[in-house]
PDB file of N, CA and C in Angstrom:
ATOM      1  N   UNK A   1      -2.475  21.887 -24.163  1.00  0.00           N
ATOM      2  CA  UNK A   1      -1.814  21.132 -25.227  1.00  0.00           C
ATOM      3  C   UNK A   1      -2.805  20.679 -26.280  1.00  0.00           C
ATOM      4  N   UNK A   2      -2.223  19.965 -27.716  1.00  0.00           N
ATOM      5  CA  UNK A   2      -3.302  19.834 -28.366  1.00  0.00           C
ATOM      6  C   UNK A   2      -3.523  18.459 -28.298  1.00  0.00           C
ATOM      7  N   UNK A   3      -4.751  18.152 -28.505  1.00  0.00           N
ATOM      8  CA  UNK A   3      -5.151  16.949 -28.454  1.00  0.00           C
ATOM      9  C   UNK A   3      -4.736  15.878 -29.238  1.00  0.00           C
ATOM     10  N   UNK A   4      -4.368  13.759 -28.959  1.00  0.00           N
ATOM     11  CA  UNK A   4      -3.779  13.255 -29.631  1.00  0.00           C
ATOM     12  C   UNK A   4      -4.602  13.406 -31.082  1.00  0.00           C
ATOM     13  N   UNK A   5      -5.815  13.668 -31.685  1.00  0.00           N
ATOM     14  CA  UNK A   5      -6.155  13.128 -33.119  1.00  0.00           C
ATOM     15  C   UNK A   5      -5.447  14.415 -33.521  1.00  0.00           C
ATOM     16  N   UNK A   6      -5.103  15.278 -33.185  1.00  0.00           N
ATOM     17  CA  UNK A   6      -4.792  16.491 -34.115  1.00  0.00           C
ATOM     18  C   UNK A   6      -2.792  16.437 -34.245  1.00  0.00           C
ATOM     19  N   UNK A   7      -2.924  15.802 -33.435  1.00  0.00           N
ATOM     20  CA  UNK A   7      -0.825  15.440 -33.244  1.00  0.00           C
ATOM     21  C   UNK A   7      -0.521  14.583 -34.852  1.00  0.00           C
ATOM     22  N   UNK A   8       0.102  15.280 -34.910  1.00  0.00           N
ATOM     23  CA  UNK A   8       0.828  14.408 -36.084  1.00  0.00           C
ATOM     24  C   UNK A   8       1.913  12.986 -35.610  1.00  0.00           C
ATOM     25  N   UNK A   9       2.237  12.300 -36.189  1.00  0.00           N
ATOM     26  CA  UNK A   9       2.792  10.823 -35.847  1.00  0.00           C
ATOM     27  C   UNK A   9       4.269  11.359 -35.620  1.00  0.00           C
ATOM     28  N   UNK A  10       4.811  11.816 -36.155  1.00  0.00           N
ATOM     29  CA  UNK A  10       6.496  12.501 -35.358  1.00  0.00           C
ATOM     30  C   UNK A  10       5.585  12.923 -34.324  1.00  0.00           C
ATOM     31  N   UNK A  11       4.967  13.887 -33.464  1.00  0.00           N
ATOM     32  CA  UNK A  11       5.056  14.590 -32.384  1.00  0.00           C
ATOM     33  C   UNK A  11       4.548  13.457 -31.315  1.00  0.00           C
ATOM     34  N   UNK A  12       3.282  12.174 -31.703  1.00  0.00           N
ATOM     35  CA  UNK A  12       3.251  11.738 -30.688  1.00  0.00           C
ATOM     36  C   UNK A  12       4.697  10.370 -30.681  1.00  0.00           C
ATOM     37  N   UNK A  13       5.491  10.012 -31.339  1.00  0.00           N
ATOM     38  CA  UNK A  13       6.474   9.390 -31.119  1.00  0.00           C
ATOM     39  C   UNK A  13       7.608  10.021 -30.596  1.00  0.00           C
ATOM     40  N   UNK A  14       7.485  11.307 -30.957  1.00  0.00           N
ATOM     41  CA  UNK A  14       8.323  12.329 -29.489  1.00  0.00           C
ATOM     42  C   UNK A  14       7.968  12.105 -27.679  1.00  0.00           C
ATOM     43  N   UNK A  15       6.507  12.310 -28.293  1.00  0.00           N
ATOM     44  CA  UNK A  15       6.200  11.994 -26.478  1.00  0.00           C
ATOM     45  C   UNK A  15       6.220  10.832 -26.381  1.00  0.00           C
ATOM     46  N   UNK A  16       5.995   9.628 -26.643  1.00  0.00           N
ATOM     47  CA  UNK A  16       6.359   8.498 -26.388  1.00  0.00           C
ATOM     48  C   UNK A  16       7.907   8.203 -26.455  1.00  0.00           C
ATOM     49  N   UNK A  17       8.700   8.693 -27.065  1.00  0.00           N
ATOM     50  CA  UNK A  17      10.339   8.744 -26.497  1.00  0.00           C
ATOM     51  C   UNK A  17      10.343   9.129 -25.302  1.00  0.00           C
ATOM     52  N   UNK A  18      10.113  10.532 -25.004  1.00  0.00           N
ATOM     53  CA  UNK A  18       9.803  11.400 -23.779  1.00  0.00           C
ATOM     54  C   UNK A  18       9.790  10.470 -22.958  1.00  0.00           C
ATOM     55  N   UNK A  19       8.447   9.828 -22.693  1.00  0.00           N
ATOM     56  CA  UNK A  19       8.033   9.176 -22.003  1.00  0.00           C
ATOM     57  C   UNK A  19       9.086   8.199 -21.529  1.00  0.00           C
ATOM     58  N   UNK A  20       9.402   7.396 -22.484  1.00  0.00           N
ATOM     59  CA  UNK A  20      10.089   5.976 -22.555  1.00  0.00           C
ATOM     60  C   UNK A  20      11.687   6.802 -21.180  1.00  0.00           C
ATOM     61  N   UNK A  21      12.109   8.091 -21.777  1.00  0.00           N
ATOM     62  CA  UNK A  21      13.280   8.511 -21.489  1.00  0.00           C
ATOM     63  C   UNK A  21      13.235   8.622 -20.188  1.00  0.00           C
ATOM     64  N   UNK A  22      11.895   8.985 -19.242  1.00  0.00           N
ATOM     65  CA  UNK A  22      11.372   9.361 -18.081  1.00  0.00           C
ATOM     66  C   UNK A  22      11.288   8.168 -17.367  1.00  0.00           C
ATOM     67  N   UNK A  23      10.895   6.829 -17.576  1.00  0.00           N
ATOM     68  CA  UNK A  23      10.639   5.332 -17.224  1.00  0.00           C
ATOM     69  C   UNK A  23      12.067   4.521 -17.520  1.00  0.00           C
ATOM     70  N   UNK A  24      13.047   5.000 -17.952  1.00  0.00           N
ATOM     71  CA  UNK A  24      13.932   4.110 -17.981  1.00  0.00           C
ATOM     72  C   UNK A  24      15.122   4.745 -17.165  1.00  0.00           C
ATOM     73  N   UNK A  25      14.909   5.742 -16.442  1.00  0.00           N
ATOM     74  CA  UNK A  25      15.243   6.360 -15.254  1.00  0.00           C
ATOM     75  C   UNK A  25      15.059   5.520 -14.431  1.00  0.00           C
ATOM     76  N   UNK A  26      13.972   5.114 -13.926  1.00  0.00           N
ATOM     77  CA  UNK A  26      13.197   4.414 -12.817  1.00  0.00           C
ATOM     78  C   UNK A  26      14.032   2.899 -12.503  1.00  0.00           C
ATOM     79  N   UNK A  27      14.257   3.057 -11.322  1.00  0.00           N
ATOM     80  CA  UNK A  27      14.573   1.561 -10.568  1.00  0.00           C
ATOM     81  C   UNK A  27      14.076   0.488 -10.428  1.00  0.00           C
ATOM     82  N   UNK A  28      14.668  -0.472 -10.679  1.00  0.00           N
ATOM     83  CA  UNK A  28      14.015  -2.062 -11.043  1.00  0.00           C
ATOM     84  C   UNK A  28      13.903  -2.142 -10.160  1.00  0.00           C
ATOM     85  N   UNK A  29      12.964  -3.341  -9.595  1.00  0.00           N
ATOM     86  CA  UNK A  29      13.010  -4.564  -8.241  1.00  0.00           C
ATOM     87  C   UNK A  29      12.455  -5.571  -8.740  1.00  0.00           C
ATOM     88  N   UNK A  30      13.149  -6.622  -8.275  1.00  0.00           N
ATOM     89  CA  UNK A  30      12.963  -7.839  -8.384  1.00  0.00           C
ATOM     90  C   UNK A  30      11.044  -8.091  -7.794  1.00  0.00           C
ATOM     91  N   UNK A  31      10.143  -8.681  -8.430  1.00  0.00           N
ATOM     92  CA  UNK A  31       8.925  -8.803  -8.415  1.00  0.00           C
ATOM     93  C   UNK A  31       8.640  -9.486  -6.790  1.00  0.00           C
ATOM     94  N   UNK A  32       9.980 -10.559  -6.899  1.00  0.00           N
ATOM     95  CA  UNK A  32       9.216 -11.120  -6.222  1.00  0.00           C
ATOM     96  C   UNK A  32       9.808 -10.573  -4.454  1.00  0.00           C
ATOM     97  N   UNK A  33      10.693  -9.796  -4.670  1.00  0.00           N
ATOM     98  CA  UNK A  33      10.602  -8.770  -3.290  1.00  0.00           C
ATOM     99  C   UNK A  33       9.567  -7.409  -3.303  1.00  0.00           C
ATOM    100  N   UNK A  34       9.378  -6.873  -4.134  1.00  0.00           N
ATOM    101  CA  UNK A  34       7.862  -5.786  -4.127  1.00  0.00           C
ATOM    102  C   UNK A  34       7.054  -6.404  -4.132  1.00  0.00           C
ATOM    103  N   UNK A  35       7.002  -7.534  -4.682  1.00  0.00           N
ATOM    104  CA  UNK A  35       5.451  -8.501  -4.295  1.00  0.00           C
ATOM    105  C   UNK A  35       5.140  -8.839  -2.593  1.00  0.00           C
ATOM    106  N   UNK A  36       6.231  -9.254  -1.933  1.00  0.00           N
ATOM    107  CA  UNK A  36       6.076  -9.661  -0.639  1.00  0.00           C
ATOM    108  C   UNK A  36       5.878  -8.308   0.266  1.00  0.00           C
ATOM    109  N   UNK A  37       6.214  -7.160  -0.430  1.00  0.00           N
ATOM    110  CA  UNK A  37       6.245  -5.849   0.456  1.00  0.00           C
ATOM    111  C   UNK A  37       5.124  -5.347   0.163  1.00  0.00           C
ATOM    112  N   UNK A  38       4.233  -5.161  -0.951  1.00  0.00           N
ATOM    113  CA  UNK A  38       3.054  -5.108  -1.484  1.00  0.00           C
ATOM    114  C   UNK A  38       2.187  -5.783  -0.733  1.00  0.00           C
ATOM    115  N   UNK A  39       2.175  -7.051  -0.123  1.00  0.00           N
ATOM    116  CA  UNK A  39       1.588  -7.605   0.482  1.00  0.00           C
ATOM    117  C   UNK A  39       1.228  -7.531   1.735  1.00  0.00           C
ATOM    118  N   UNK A  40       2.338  -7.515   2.175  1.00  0.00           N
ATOM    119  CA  UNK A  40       2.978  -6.847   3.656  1.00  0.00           C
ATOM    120  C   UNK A  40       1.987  -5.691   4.210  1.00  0.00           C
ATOM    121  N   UNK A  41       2.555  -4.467   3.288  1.00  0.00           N
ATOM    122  CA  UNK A  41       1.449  -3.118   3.039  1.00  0.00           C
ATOM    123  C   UNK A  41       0.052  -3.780   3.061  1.00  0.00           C
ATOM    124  N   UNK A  42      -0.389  -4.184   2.311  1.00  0.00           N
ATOM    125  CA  UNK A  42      -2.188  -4.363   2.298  1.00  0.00           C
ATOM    126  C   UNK A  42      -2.707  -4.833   3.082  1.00  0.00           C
ATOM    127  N   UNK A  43      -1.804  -6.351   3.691  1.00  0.00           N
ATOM    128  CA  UNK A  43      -2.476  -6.794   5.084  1.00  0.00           C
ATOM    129  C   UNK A  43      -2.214  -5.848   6.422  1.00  0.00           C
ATOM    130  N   UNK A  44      -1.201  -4.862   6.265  1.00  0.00           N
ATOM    131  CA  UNK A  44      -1.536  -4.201   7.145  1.00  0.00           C
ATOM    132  C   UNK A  44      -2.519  -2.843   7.667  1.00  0.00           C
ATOM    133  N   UNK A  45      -2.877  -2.404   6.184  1.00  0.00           N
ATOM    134  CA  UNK A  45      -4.057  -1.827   5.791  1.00  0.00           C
ATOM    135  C   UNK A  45      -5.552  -2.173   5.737  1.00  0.00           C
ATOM    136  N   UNK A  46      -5.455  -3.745   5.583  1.00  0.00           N
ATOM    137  CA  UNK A  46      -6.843  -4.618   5.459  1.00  0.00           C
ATOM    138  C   UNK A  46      -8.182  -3.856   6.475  1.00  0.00           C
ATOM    139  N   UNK A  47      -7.540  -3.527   7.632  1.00  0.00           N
ATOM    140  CA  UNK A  47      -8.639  -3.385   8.464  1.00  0.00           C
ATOM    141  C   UNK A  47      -9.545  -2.084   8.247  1.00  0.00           C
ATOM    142  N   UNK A  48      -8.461  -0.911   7.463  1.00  0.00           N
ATOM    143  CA  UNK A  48      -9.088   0.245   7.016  1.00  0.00           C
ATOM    144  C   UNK A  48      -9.753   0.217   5.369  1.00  0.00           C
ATOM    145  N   UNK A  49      -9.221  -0.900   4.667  1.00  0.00           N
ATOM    146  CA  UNK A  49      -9.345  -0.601   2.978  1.00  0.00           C
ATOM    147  C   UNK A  49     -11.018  -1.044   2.981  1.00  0.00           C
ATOM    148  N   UNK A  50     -11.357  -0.095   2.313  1.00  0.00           N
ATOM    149  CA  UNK A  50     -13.382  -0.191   1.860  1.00  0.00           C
ATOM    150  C   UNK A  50     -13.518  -1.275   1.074  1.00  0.00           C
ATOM    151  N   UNK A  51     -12.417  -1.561   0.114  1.00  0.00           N
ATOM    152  CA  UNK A  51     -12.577  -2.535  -1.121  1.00  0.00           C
ATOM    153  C   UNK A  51     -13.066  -4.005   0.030  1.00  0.00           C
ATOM    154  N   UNK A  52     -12.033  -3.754   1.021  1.00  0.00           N
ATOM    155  CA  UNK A  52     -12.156  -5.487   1.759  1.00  0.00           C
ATOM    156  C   UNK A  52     -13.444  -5.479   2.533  1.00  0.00           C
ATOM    157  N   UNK A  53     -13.536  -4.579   3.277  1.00  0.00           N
ATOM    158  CA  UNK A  53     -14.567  -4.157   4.667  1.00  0.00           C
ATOM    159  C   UNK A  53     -15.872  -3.906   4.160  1.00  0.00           C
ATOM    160  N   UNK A  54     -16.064  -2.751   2.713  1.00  0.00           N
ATOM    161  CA  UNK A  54     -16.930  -2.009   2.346  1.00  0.00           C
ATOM    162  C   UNK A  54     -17.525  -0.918   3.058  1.00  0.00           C
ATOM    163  N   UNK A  55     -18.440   0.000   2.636  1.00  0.00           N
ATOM    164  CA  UNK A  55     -18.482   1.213   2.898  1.00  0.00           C
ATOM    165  C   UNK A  55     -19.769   1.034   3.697  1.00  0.00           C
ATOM    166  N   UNK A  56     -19.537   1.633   4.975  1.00  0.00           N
ATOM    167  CA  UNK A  56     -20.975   1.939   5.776  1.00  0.00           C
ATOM    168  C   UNK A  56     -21.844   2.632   4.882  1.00  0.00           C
ATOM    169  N   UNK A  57     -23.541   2.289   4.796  1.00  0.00           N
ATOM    170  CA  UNK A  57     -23.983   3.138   4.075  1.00  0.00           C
ATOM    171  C   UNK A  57     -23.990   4.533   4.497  1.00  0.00           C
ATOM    172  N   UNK A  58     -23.766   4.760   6.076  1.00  0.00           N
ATOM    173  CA  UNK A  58     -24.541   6.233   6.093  1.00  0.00           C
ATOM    174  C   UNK A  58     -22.665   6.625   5.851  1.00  0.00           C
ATOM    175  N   UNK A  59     -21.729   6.566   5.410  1.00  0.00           N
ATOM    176  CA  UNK A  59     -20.485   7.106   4.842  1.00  0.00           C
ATOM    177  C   UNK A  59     -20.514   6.850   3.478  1.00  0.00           C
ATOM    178  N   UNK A  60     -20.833   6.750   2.830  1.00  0.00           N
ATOM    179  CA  UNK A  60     -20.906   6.123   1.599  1.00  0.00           C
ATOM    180  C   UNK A  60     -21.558   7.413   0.347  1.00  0.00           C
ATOM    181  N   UNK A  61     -20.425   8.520  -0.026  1.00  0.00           N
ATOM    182  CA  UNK A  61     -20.845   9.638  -1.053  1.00  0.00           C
ATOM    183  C   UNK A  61     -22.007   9.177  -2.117  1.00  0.00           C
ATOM    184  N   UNK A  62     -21.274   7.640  -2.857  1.00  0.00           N
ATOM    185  CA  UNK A  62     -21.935   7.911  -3.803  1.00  0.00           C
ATOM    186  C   UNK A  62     -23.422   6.955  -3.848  1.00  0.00           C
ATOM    187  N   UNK A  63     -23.945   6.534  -2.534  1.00  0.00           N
ATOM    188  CA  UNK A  63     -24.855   6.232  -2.240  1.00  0.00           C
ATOM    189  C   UNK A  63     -26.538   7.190  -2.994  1.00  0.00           C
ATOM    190  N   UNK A  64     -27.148   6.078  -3.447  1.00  0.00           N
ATOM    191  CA  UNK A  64     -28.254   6.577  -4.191  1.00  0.00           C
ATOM    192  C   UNK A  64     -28.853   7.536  -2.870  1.00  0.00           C
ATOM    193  N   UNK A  65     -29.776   9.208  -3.477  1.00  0.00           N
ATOM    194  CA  UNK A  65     -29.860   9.961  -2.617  1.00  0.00           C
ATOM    195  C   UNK A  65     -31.539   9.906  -2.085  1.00  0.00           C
ATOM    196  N   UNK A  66     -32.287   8.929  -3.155  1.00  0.00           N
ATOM    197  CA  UNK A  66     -33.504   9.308  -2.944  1.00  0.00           C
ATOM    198  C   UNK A  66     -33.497   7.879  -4.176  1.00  0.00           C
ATOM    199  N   UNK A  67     -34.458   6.700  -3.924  1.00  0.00           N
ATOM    200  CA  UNK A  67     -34.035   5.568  -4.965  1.00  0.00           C
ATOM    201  C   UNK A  67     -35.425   6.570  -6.263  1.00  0.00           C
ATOM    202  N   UNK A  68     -34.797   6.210  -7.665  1.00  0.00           N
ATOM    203  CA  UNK A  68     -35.885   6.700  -8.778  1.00  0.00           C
ATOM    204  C   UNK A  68     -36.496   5.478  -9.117  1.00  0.00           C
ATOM    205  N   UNK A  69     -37.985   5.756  -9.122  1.00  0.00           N
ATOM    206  CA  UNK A  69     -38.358   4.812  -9.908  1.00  0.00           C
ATOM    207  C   UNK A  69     -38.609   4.848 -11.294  1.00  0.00           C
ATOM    208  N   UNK A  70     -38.350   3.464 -11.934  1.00  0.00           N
ATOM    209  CA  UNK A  70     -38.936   3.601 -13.103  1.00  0.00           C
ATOM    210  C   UNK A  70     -40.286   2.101 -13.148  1.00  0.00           C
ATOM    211  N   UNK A  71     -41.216   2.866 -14.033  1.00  0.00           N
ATOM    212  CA  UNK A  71     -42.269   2.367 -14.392  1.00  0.00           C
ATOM    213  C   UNK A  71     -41.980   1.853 -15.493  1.00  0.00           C
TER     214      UNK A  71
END
């Protein structure tokens, strides 16, 4: 596809209709029942998620491979 600077202003307010037409499909929920189920989910995930636990170093991809120095 072509890129947005080269789109003219009709074509990207097409895809942003598009868009809009695709999302207003989509099913509401009340916040504050996906909030409590959202929650639900994560504490029951807590024990595996890296964000909470963090990453062992020797699992850890993007772990420095060799530290560089600088002078």
């Amino acid at each position: 596809g072509k890129m947005a600077q080269d789109m003219t202003e009709k074509e990207l307010l097409k895809m942003e209709l598009d868009q809009l037409k695709k999302e207003v499909k989509n099913e509401r929920q009340m916040i504050s029942k996906t909030g409590k189920e959202l929650k639900e989910y994560i504490e029951s995930m807590a024990g595996e998620d890296p964000l909470l636990k963090g990453i062992p170093e020797d699992k850890n991809p993007f772990k420095e491979k060799g530290g560089c120095i600088i002078s």
